[in-house]
Protein backbone atom coordinates (compact mmCIF):
# COMPACT_ATOMS: atom_id res chain seq x y z
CA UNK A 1 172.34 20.50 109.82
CA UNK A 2 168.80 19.45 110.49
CA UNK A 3 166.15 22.17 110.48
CA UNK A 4 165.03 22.85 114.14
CA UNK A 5 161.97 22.25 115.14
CA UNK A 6 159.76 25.21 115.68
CA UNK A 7 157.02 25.34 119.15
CA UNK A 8 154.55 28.39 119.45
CA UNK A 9 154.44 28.80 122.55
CA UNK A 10 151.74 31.43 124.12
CA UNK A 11 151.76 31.99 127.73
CA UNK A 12 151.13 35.59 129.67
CA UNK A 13 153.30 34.69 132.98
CA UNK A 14 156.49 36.29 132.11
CA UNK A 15 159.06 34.15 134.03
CA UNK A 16 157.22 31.39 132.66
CA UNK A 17 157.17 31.86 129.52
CA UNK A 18 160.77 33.05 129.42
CA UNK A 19 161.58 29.88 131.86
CA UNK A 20 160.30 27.63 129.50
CA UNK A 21 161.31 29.46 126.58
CA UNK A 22 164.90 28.97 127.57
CA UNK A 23 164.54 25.34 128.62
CA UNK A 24 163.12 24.42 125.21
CA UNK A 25 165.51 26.03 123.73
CA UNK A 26 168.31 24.63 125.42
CA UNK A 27 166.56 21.24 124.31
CA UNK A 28 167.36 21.96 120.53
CA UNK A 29 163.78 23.52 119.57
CA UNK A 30 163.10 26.99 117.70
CA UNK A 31 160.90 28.83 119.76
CA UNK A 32 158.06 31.91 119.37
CA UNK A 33 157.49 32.94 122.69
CA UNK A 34 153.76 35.35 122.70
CA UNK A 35 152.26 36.40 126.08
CA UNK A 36 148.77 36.62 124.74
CA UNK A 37 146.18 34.80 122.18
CA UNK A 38 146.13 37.36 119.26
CA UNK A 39 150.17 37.35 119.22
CA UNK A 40 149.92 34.12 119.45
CA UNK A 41 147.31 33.71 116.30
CA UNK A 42 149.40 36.15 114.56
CA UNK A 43 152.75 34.60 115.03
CA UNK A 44 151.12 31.38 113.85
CA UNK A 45 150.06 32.93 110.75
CA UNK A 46 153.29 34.52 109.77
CA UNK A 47 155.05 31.18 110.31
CA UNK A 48 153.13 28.03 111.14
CA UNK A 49 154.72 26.16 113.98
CA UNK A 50 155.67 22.58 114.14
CA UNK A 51 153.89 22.00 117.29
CA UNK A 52 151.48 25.10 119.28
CA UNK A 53 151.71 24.67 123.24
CA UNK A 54 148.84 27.00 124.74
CA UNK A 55 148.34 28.20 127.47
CA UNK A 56 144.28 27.98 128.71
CA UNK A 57 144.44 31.33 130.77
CA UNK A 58 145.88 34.22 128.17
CA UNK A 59 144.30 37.74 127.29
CA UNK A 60 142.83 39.13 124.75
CA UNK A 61 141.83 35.66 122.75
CA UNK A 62 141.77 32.56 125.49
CA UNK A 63 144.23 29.51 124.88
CA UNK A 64 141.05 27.35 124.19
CA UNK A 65 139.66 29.81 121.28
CA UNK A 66 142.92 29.96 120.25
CA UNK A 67 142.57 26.33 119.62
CA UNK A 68 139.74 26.81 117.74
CA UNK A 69 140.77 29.20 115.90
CA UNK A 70 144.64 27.25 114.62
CA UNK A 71 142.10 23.77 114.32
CA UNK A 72 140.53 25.95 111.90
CA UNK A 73 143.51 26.62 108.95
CA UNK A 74 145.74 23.84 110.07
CA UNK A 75 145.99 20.20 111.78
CA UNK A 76 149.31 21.31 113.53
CA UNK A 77 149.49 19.49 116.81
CA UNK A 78 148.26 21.85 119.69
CA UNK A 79 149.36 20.96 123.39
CA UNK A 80 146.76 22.73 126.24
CA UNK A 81 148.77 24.21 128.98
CA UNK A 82 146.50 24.07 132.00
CA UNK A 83 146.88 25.14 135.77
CA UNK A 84 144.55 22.88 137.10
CA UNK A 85 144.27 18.69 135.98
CA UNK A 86 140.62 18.79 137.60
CA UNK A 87 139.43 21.76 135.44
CA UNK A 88 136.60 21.57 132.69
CA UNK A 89 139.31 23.91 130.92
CA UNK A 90 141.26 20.62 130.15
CA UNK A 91 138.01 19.05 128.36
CA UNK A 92 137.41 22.42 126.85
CA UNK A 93 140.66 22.29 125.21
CA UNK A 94 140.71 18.94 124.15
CA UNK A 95 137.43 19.47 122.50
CA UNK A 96 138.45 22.52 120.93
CA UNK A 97 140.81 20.38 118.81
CA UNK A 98 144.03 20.15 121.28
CA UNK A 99 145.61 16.47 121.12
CA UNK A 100 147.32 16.79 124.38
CA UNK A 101 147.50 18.72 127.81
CA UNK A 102 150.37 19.41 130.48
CA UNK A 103 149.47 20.49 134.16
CA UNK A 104 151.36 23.37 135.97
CA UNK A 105 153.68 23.50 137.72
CA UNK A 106 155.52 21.08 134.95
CA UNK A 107 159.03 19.97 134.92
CA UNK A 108 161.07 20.93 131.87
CA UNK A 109 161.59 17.20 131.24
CA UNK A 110 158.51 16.33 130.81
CA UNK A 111 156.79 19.01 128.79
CA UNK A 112 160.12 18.11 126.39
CA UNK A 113 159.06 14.48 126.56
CA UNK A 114 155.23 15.31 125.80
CA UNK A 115 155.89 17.42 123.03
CA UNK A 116 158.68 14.86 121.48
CA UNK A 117 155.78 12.18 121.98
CA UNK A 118 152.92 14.22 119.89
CA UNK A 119 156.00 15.02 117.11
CA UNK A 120 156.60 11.15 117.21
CA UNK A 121 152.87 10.72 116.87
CA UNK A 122 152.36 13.10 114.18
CA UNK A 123 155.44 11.90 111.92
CA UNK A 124 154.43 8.10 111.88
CA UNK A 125 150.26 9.59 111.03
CA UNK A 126 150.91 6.10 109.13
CA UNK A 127 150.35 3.52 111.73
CA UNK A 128 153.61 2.08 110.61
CA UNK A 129 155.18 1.64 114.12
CA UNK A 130 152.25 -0.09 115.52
CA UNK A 131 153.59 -3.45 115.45
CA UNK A 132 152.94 -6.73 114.38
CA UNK A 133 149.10 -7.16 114.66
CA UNK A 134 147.65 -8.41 111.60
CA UNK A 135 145.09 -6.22 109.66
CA UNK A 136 141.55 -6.62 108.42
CA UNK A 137 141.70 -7.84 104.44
CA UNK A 138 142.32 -4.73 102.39
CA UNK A 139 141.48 -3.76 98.81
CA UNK A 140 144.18 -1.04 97.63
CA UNK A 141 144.90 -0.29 101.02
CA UNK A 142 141.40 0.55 101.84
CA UNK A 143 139.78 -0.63 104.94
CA UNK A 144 135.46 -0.74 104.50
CA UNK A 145 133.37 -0.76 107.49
CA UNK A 146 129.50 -0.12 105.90
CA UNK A 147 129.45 3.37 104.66
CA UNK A 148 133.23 4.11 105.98
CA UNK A 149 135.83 3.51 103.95
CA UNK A 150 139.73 3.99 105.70
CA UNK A 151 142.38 4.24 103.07
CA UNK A 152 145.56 3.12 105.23
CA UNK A 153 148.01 4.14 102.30
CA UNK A 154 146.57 7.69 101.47
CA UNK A 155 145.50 8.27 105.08
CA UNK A 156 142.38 9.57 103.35
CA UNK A 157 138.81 8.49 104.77
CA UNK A 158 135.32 8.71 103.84
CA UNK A 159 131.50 7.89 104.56
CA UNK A 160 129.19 7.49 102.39
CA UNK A 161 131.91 8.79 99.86
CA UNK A 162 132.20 11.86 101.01
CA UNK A 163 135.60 12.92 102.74
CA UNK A 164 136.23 12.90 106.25
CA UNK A 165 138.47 15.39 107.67
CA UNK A 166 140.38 14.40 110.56
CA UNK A 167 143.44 15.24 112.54
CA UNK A 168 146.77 13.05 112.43
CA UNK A 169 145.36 12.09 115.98
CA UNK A 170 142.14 11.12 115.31
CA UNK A 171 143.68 9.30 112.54
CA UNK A 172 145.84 7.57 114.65
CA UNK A 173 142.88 6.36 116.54
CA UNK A 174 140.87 5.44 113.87
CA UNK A 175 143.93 3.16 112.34
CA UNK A 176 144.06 1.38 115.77
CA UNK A 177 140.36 0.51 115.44
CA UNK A 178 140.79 -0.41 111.85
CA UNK A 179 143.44 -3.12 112.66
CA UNK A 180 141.15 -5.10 114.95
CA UNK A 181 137.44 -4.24 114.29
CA UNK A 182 135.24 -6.41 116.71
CA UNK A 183 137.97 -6.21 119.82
CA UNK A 184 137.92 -4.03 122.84
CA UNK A 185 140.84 -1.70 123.16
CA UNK A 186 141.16 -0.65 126.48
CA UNK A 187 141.64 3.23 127.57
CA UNK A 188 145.21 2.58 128.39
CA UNK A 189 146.04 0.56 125.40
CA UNK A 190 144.94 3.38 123.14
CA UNK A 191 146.97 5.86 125.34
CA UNK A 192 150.34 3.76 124.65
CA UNK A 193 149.68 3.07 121.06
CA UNK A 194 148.17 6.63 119.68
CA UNK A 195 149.59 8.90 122.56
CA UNK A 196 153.02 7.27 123.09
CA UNK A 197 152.78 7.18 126.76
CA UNK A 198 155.14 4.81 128.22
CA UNK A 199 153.30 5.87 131.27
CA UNK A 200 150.12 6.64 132.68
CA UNK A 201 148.14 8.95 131.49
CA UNK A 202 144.70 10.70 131.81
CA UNK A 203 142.16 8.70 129.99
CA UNK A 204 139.97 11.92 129.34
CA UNK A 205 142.27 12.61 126.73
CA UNK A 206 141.07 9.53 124.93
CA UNK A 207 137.17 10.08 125.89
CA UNK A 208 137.39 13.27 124.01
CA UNK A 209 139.06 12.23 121.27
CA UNK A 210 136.89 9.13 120.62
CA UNK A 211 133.59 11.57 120.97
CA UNK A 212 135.17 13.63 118.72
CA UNK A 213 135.70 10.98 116.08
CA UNK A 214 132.62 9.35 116.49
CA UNK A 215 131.13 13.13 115.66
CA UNK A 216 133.21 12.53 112.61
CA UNK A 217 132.44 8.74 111.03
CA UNK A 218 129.20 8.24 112.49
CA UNK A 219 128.10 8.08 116.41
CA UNK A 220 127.42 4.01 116.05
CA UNK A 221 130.60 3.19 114.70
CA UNK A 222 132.87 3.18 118.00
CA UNK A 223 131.13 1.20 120.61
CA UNK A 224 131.70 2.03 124.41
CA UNK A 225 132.27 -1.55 126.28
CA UNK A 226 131.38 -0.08 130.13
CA UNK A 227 134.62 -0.96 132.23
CA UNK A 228 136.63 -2.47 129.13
CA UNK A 229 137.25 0.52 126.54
CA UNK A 230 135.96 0.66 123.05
CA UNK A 231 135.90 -1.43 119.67
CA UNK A 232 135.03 -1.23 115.94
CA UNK A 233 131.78 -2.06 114.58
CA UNK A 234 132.91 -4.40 111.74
């Protein structure tokens, strides 16, 4: 029998937490149910988590330190949980390292399909399921754009030859670059391709992330095309 798939989940509303508790598991998932963020950090400690889904609003240590604070020891995938889609708490989160958000209320449905979409994300870190597009010429596997150099096969990358640390998501992102430097690729294509939405989705989680990696590989790398999207400088 394949090993279940284990979700930290940290929320302080009690029928909530149970609610959701019991719908995940009834979806097949292991789940560690904490109703505030140092339970939470603990419980993540004692057994890291396939997948962390966070509440934004919990005592004692805040969903979005939390964040911080898992982005720290591990590049688990981290899903904000956040009562309101208009709130600065959802950018707060994402730049605190989360790679997704979910909006209450939420239907059990979806948060299943979100979380199954960032596990789908995070086992394919390769790019291999990104279709047919044909890639930049490669030496070894490695990709060179000036100073950064993206080695497809290791998933290891580096500037200036000094290692770049990024998250399976940002990863992602940067391998969608990689395969086309020079083209635009518009918010919503990079939501489909890196994100796995089939549907639409908020294209702050994308502005975030690309800030983020641009933070990473060099601010003049990834070039904002007003009203398009971004591309690669080649």
């Amino acid at each position: 029998m394949a090993e279940q798939t284990h979700v930290l989940f940290v929320e302080d509303d009690d029928v909530i937490r149970e609610a959701t508790q019991l719908a995940l598991e009834r979806d097949g998932f292991a789940v560690t149910a904490r109703p505030d963020g140092l339970s939470g950090l603990e419980a993540f400690r004692a057994r890291r988590p396939d997948i962390a889904l966070l509440d934004v609003m919990v005592p004692g240590l805040d969903g979005v330190s939390l964040c911080r604070r898992i982005r720290d020891e591990s590049t688990v995938p981290v899903i904000m949980v956040s009562a309101r889609a208009d709130s600065i708490d959802v950018v707060l989160g994402l730049e605190a390292g989360a790679d997704d958000y979910v909006t209450k209320p939420f239907d059990g449905a979806v948060l299943v399909a979100r979380i199954r979409a960032v596990l789908r994300r995070f086992g394919h870190a390769s790019g291999a399921d990104r279709g047919t597009e044909e890639a930049p010429a490669v030496t070894a596997g490695v990709l060179a754009f000036g100073d950064l150099a993206v080695d497809t096969e290791g998933m290891e990358v580096r500037r200036a030859g000094q290692p770049v640390a990024l998250t399976p998501t940002e990863m992602r992102l940067l391998l969608e670059f990689s395969s086309a430097p020079g083209t635009v690729l518009s918010r919503d294509k990079l939501l489909e391709r890196v994100w796995d939405y089939g549907w639409g989705g908020d294209t702050r989680v994308v502005d975030v992330h690309v800030q983020r990696l641009r933070t990473k590989i060099g601010q003049d790398r990834i070039e904002t095309v007003r009203g398009f999207g971004y591309k690669l400088r080649a």
